[in-house]
Each structure stands twice: as structure tokens, then as C-alpha cells.
Protein backbone atom coordinates (compact mmCIF):
# COMPACT_ATOMS: atom_id res chain seq x y z
CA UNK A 1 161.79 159.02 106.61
CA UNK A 2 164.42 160.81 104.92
CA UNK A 3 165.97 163.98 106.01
CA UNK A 4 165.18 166.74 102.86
CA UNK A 5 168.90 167.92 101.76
CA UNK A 6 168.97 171.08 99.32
CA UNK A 7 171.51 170.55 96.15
CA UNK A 8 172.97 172.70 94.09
CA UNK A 9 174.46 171.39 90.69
CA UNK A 10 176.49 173.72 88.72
CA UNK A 11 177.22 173.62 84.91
CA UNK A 12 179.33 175.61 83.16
CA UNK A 13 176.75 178.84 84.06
CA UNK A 14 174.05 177.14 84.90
CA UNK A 15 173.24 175.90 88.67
CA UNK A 16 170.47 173.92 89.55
CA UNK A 17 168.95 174.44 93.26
CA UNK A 18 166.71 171.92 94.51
CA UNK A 19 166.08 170.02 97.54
CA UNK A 20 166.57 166.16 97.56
CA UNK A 21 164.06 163.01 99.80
CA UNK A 22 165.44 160.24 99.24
CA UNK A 23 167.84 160.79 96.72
CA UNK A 24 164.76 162.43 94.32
CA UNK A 25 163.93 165.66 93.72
CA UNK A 26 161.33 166.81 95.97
CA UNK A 27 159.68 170.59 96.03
CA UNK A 28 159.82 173.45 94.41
CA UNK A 29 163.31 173.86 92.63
CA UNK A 30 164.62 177.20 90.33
CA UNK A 31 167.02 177.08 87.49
CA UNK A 32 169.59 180.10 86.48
CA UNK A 33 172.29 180.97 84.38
CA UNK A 34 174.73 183.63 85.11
CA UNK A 35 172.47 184.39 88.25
CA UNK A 36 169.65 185.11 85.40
CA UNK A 37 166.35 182.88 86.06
CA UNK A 38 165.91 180.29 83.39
CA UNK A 39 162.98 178.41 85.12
CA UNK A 40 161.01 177.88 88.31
CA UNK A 41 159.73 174.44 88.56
CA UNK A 42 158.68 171.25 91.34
CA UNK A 43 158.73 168.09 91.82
CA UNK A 44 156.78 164.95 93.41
CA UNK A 45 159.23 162.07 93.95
CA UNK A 46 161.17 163.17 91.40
CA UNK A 47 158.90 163.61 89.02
CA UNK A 48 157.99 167.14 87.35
CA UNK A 49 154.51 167.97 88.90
CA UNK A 50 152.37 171.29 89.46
CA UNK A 51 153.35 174.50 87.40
CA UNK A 52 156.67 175.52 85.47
CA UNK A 53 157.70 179.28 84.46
CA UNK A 54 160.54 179.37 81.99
CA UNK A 55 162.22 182.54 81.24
CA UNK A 56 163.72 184.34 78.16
CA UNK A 57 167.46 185.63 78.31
CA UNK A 58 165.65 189.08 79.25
CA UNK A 59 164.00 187.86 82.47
CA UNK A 60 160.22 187.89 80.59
CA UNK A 61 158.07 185.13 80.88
CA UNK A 62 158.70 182.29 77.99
CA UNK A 63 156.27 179.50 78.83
CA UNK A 64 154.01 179.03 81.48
CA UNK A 65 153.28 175.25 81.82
CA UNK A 66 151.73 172.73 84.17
CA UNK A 67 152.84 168.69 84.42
CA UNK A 68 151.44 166.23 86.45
CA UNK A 69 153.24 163.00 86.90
CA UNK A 70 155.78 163.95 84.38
CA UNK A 71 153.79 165.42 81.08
CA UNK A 72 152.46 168.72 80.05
CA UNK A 73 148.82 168.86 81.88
CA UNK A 74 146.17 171.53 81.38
CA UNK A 75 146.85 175.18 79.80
CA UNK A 76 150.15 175.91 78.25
CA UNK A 77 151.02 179.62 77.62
CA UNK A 78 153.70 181.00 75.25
CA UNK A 79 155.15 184.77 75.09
CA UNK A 80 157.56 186.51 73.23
CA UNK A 81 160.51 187.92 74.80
CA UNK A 82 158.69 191.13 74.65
CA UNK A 83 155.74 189.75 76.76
CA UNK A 84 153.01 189.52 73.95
CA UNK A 85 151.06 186.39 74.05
CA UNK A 86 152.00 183.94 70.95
CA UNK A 87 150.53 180.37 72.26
CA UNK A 88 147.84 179.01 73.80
CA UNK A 89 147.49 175.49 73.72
CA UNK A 90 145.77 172.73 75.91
CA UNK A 91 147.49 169.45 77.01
CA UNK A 92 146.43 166.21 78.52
CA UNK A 93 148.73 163.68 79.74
CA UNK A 94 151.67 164.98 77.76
CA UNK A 95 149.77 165.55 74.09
CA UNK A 96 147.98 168.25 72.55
CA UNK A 97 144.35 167.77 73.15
CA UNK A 98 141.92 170.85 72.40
CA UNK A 99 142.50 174.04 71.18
CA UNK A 100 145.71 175.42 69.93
CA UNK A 101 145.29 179.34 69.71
CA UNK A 102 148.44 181.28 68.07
CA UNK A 103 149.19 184.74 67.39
CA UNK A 104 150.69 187.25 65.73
CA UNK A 105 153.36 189.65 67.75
CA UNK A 106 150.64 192.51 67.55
CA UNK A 107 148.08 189.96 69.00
CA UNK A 108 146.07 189.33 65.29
CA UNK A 109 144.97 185.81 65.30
CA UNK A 110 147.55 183.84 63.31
CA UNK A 111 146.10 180.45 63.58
CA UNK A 112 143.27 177.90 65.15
CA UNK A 113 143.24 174.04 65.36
CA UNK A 114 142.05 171.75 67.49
CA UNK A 115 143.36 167.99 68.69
CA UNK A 116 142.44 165.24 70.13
CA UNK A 117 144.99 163.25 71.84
CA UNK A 118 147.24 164.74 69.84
CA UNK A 119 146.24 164.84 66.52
CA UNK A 120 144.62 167.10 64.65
CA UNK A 121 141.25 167.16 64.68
CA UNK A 122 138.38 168.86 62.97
CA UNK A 123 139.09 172.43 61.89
CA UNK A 124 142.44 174.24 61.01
CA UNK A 125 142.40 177.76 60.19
CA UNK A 126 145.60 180.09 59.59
CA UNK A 127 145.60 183.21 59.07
CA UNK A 128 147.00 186.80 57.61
CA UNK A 129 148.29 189.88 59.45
CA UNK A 130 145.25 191.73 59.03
CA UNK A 131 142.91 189.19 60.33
CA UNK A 132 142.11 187.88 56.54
CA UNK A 133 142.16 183.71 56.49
CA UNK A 134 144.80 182.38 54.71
CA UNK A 135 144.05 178.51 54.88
CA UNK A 136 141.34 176.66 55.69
CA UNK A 137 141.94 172.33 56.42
CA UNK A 138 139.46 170.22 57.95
CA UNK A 139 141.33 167.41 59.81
CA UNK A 140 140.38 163.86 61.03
CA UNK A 141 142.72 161.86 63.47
CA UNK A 142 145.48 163.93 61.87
CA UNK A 143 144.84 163.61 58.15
CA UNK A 144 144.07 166.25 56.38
CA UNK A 145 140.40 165.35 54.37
CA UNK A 146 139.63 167.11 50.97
CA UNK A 147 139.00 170.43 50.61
CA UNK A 148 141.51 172.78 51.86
CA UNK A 149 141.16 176.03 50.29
CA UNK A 150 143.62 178.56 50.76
CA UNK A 151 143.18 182.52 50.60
CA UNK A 152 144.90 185.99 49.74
CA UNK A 153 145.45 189.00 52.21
CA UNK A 154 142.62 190.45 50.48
CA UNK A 155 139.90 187.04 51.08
CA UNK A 156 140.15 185.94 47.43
CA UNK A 157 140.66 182.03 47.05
CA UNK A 158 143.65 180.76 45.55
CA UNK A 159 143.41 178.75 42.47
CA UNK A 160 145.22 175.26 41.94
CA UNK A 161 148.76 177.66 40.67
CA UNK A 162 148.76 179.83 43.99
CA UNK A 163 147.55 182.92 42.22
CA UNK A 164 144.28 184.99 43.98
CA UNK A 165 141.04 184.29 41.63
CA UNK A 166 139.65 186.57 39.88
CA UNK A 167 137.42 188.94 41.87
CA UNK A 168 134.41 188.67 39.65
CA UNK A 169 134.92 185.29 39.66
CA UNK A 170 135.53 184.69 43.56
CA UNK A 171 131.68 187.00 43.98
CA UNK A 172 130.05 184.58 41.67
CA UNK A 173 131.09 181.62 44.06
CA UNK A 174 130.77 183.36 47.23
CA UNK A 175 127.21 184.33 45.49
CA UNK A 176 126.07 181.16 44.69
CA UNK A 177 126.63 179.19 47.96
CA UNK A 178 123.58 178.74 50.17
CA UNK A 179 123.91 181.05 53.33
CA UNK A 180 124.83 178.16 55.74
CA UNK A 181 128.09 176.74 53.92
């Protein structure tokens, strides 16, 4: 068996510490610049595996990720460099597969789709800054089907130009549809 060496490659300011098995990268293994941490992340045989932090320039939290043998795996968490939470997503074997939550920098809801090996699937919604939907797209295997309807700050529907309907016109239709649509 190989004796584990630690390694340190440098790049302009970037260094690289890590610990090599048989000439792969093997263990946990952390990533700065300028001395700043840019990520903390491991590896199986030299393959990414198990979680990965990356950091913004300020030292907050980026992403927080997970791989296994080499692809995004499980939960995938995105922050601002203020620390808010802006992502949410759910991976399998390196593609999108689930929900996909995102969100404002006040924490509103600013979308909500759904894939399945990564394409869209079923339900896209987007929405305002004061919680209002904006669009509305039903998806299958990534194609958009008819019937996407799109919406003002204020909940009116947007006709065919972009413009908000008229409001006594938007009551009528929100009047007339049967209470499970």
C-alpha cells in the first residue's frame, strides 16, 4: 500500500492542500486564495466524494454541496455573500432531479420547479417581490406544454401584449372557474 503524501500546489494566489495515495487525491483537501478559504472538499481515489463548502471572497458560505463518485448528489444549498439563503435544489447523479426552491435576498419565494433527471418537469412557478406569482408553466420532459399564463405584481393576468387585464375583466374569469381549477 502506498504511503499517503500531503501536496500543496500553488497558483498565482491560490494553493491547493491535499494529501496524495497513490498518486490520487485521497481525503479531505481545502482550497485558499491569499490565505482566504475558497473551498473545503474530499476525495475517494481521486474522485470528488462526500460534502463540499465553497466560500465567497468575504469568508460566508457560497454553496454547500455533496458528490458521490464525481457528480452533485443529494441537497445543494446556495447563499448570498450576505448569508441569506437563495437556492435549494436536489441532485442525483450529477442532474437536477426534484425540487428547485429559489429566493429572493429578503427570503420571498422567487421561484418553484421541479425535474426529473434533469429536465423540467411538471410545474414551474416564478414569482414577484411581494409574494404575487408572476408566471405560471406546466412542463413535461423539459418542454414547456400550453398554457403558461403570466401575472402582474398586483395578481392580474397578462394579456397576449404584456399589459395587466383589466380588473373587472380578470374577476369575471377568476369568477367563472369552478373552485378546483
Amino acid at each position: 500500500m502506498d504511503k499517503p503524501a500531503k501536496v500543496e500546489v500553488v497558483s498565482g494566489d491560490s494553493q491547493l492542500n491535499a494529501t496524495l495515495i497513490g498518486g490520487q487525491l485521497e481525503g479531505p483537501a481545502r482550497v485558499t486564495e491569499s490565505g482566504r478559504p475558497q473551498a473545503a472538499l474530499s476525495f475517494r481515489e481521486g474522485t470528488l466524494e462526500g460534502p463540499m463548502l465553497v466560500y465567497h471572497p468575504n469568508g460566508q458560505p457560497s454553496a454547500r454541496l455533496n458528490f458521490h463518485q464525481g457528480k452533485l448528489d443529494g441537497q445543494a444549498l446556495f447563499h448570498s455573500p450576505q448569508g441569506a439563503l437563495i437556492r435549494e435544489a436536489q441532485y442525483r447523479a450529477g442532474l437536477l432531479h426534484g425540487q428547485v426552491i429559489s429566493y429572493f435576498e429578503n427570503g420571498t419565494l422567487a421561484s418553484r420547479e421541479h425535474y426529473r433527471q434533469g429536465q423540467l418537469q411538471g410545474l414551474y412557478q416564478r414569482f414577484h417581490g411581494n409574494g404575487q406569482l408572476a408566471a405560471r408553466i406546466e412542463y413535461d420532459k423539459g418542454q414547456p406544454l400550453d398554457g403558461a399564463q403570466s401575472y402582474a405584481a398586483d395578481g392580474r393576468p397578462l394579456d397576449e401584449s404584456g399589459k395587466p387585464m383589466a380588473r373587472w375583466k380578470a374577476w369575471w374569469l377568476k369568477w367563472r372557474q369552478p373552485p378546483d381549477a
